[in-house]
N, C-alpha and C. Protein backbone atom coordinates (compact mmCIF):
# COMPACT_ATOMS: atom_id res chain seq x y z
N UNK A 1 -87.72 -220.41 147.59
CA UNK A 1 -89.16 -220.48 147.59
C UNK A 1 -89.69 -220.30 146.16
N UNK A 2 -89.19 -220.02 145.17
CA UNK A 2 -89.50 -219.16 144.20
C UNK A 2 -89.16 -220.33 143.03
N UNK A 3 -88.44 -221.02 143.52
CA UNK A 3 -87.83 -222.56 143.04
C UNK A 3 -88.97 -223.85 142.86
N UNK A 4 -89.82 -223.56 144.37
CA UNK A 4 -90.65 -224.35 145.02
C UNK A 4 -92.02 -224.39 144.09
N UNK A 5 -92.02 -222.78 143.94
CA UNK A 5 -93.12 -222.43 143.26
C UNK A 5 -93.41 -222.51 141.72
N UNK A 6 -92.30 -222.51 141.51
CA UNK A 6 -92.33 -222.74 139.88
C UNK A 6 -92.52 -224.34 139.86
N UNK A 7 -91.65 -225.37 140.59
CA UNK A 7 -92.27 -226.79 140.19
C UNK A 7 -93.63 -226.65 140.46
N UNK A 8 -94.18 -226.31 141.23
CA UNK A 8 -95.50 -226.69 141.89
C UNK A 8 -96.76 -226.05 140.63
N UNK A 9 -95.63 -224.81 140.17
CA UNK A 9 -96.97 -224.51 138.69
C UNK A 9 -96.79 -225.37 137.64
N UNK A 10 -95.72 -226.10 137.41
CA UNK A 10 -95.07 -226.56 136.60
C UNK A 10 -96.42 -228.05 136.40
N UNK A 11 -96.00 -228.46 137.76
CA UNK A 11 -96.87 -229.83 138.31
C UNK A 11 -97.96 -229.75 137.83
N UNK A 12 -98.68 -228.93 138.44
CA UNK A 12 -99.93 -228.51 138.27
C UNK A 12 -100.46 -228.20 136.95
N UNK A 13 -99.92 -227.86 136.14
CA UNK A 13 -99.89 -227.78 134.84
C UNK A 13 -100.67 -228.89 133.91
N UNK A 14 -99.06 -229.51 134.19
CA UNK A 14 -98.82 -231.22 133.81
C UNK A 14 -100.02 -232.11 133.96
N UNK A 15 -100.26 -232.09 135.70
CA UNK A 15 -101.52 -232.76 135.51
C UNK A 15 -103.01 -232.19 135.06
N UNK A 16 -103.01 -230.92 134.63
CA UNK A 16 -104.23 -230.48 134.44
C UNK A 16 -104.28 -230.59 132.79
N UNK A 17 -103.22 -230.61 131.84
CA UNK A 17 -103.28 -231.03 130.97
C UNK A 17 -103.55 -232.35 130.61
N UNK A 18 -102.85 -233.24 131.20
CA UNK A 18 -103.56 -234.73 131.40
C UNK A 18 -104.84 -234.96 131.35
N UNK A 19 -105.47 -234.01 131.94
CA UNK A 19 -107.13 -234.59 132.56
C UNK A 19 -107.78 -233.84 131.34
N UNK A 20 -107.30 -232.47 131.01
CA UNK A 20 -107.56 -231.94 129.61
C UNK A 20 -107.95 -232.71 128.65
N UNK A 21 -106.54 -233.49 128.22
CA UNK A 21 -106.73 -234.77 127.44
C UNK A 21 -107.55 -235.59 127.37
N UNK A 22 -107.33 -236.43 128.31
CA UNK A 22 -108.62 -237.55 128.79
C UNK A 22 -109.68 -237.09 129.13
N UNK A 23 -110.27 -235.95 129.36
CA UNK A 23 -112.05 -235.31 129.36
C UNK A 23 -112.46 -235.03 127.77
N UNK A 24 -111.08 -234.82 127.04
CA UNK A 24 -111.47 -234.27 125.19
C UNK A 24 -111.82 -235.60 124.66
N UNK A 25 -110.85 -236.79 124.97
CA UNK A 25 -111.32 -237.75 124.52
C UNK A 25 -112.79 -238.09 124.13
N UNK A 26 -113.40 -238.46 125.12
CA UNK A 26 -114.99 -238.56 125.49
C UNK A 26 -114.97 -240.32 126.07
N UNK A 27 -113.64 -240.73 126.25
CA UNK A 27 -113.66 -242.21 126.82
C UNK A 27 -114.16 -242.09 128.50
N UNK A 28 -115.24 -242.51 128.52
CA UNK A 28 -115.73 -242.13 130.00
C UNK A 28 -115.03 -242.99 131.01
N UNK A 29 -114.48 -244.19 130.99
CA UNK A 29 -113.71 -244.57 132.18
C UNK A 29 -112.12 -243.98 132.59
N UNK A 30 -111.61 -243.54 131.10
CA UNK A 30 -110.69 -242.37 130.97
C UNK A 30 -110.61 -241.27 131.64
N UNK A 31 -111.89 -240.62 131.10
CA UNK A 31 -112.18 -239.69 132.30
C UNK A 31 -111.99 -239.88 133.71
N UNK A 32 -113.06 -240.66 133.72
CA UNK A 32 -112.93 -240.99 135.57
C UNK A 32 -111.61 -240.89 135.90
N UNK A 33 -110.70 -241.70 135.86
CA UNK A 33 -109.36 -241.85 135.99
C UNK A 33 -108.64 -240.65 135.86
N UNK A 34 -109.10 -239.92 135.02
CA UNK A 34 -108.55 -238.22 135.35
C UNK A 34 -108.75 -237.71 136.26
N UNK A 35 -110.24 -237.68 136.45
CA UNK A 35 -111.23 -237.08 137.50
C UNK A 35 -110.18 -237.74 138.89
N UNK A 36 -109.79 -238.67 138.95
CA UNK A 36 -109.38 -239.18 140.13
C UNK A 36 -107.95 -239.01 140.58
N UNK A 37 -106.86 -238.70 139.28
CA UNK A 37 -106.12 -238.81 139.64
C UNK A 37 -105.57 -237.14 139.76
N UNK A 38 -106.61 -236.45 139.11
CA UNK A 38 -106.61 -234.53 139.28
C UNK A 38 -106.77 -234.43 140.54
N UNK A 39 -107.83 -234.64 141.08
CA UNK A 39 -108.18 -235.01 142.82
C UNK A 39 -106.58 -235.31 143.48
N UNK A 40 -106.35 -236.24 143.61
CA UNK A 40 -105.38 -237.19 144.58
C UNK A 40 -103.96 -236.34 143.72
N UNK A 41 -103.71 -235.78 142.54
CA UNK A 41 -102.49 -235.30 141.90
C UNK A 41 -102.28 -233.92 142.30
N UNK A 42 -103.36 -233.10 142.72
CA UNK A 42 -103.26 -231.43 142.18
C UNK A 42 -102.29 -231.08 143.74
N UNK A 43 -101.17 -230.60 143.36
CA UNK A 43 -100.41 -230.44 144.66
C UNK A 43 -100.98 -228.36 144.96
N UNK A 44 -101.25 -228.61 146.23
CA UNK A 44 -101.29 -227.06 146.78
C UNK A 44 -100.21 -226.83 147.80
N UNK A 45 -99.56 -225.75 147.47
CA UNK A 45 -98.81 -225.08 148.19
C UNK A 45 -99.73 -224.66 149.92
N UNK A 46 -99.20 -224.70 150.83
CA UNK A 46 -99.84 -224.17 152.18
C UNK A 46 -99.49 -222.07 151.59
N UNK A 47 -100.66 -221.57 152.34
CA UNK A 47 -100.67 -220.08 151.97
C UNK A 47 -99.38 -219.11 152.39
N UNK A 48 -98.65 -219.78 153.45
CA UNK A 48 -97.31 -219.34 153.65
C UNK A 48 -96.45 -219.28 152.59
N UNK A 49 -96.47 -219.97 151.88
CA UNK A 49 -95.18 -220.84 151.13
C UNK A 49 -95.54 -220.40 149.67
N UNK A 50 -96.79 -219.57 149.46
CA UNK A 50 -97.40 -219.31 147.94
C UNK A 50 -96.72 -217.95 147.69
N UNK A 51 -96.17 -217.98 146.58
CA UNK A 51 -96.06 -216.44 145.73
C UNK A 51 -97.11 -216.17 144.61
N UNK A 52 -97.08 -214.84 144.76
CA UNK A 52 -97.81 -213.99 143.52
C UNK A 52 -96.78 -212.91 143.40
N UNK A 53 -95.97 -212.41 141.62
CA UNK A 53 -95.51 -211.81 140.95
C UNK A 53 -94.13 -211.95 142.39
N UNK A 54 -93.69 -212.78 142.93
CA UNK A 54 -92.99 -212.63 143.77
C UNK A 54 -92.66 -212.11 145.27
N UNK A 55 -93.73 -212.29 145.95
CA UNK A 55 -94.26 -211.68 146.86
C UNK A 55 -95.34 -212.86 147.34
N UNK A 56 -95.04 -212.73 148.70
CA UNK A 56 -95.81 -213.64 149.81
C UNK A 56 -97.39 -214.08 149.13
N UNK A 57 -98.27 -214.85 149.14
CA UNK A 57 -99.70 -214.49 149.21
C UNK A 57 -100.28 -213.47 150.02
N UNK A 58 -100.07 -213.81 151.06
CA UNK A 58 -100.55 -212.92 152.21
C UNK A 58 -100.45 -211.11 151.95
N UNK A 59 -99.18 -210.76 151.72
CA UNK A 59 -98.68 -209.54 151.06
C UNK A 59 -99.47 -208.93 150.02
N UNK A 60 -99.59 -209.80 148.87
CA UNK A 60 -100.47 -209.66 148.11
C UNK A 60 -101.33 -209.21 148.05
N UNK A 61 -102.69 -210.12 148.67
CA UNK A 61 -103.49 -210.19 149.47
C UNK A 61 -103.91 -208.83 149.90
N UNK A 62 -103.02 -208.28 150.49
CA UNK A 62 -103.37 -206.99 151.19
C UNK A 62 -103.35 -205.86 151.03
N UNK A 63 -101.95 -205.70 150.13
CA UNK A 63 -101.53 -204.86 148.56
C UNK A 63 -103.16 -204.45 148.02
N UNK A 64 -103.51 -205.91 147.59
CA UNK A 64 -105.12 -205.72 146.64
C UNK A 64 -106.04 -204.83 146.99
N UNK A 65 -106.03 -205.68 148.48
CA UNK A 65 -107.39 -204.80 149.72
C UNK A 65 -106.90 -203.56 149.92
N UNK A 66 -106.36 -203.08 150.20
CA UNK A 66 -105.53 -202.03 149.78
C UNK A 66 -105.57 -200.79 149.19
N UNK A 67 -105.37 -201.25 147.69
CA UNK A 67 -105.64 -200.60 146.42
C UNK A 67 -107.58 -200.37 146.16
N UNK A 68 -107.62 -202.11 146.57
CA UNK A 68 -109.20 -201.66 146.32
C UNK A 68 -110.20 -200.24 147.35
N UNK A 69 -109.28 -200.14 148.79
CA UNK A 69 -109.86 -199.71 149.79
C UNK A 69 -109.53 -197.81 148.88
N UNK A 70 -108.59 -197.89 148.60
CA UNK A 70 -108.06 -196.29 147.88
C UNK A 70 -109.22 -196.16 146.67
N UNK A 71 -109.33 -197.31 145.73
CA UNK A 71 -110.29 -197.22 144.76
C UNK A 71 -111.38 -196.39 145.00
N UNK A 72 -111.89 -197.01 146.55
CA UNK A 72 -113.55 -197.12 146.82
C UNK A 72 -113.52 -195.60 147.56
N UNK A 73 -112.54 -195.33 147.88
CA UNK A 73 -112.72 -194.41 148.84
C UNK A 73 -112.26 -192.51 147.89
N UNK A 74 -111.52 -192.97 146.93
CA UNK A 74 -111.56 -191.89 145.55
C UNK A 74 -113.19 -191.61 144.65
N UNK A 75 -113.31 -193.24 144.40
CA UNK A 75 -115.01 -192.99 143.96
C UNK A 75 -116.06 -192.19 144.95
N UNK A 76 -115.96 -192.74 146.09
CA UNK A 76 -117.27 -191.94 147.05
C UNK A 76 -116.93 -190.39 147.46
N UNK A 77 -115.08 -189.96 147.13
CA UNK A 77 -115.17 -189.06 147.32
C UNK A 77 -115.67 -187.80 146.13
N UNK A 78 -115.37 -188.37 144.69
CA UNK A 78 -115.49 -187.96 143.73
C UNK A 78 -116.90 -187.47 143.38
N UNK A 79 -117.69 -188.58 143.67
CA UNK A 79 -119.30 -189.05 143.94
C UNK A 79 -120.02 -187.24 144.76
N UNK A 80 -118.96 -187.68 146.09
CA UNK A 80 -119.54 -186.46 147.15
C UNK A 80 -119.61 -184.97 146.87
N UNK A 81 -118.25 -184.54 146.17
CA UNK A 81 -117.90 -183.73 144.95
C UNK A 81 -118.83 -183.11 144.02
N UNK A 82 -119.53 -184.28 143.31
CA UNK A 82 -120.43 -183.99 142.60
C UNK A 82 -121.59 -183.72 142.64
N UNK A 83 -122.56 -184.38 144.03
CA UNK A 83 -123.66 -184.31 144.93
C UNK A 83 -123.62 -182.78 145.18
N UNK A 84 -122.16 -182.27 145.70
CA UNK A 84 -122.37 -181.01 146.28
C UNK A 84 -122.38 -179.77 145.14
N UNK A 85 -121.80 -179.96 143.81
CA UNK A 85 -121.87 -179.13 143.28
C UNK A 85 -123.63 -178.96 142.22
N UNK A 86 -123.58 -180.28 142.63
CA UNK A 86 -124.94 -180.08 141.67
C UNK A 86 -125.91 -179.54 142.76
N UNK A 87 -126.38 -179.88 143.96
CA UNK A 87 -126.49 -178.91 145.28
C UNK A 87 -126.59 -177.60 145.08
N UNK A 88 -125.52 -177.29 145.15
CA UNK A 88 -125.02 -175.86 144.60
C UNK A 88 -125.52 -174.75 143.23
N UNK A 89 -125.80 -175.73 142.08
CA UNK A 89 -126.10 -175.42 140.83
C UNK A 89 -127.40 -175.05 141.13
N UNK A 90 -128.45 -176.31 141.97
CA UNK A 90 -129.39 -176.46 142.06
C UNK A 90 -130.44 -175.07 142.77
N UNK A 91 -129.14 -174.60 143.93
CA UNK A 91 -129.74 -173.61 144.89
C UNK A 91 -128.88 -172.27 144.35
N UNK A 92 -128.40 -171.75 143.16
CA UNK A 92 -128.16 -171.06 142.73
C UNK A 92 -129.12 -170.71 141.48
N UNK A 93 -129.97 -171.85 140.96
CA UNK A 93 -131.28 -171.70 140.01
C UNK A 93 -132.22 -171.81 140.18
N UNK A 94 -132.25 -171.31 141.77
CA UNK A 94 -133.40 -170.80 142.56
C UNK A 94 -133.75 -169.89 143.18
N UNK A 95 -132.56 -169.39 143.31
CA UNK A 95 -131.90 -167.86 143.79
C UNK A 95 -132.14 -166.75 142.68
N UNK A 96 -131.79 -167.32 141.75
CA UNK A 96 -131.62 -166.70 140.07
C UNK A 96 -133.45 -166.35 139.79
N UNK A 97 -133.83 -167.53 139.95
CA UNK A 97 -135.38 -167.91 139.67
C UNK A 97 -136.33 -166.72 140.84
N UNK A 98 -136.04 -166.95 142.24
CA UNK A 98 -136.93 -165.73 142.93
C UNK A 98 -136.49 -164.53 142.91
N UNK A 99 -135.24 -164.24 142.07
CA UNK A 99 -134.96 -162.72 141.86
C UNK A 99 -135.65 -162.55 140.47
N UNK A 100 -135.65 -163.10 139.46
CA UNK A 100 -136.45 -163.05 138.41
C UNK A 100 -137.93 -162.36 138.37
């Protein structure tokens, strides 16, 4: 699979440099002909059959959501943390304040 995937970046490459070319030019029927054959050339892998760093898409994918879900959920706790101590600060310099 990993075989599969390297032609297919390989490909993809190839023709995206092509169209690179022929869009730098500025020959506009050139272009087109890029434009057309990027279209009808750009091979996609089905999402089964795709790797990232070696590993399924899908896997990936979820790895991310994942990491992002730990991210989000360290921030709001960190966040909550801080709400409460300033809370705290807040009703301790008021305490301070009517014993004064």
């Amino acid at each position: 699979m990993r075989l599969l995937n390297a032609i297919n970046a390989r490909w993809n490459r190839l023709i995206y440099w092509c169209h690179d070319a022929a869009t730098r030019t500025g020959i506009g029927w050139l272009t087109s002909l890029s434009v057309w054959a990027y279209d009808r050339c750009h091979w996609r892998l089905p999402d089964d059959w795709q790797l990232v760093c070696g590993i399924p898409l899908a896997e990936y994918t979820l790895r991310q959501e994942l990491e992002l879900a730990r991210h989000q959920a360290r921030w709001y706790a960190e966040y909550a943390a801080d709400l409460q101590w300033s809370m705290l600060a807040a009703e301790r310099a008021e305490e301070l304040e009517s014993v004064a």
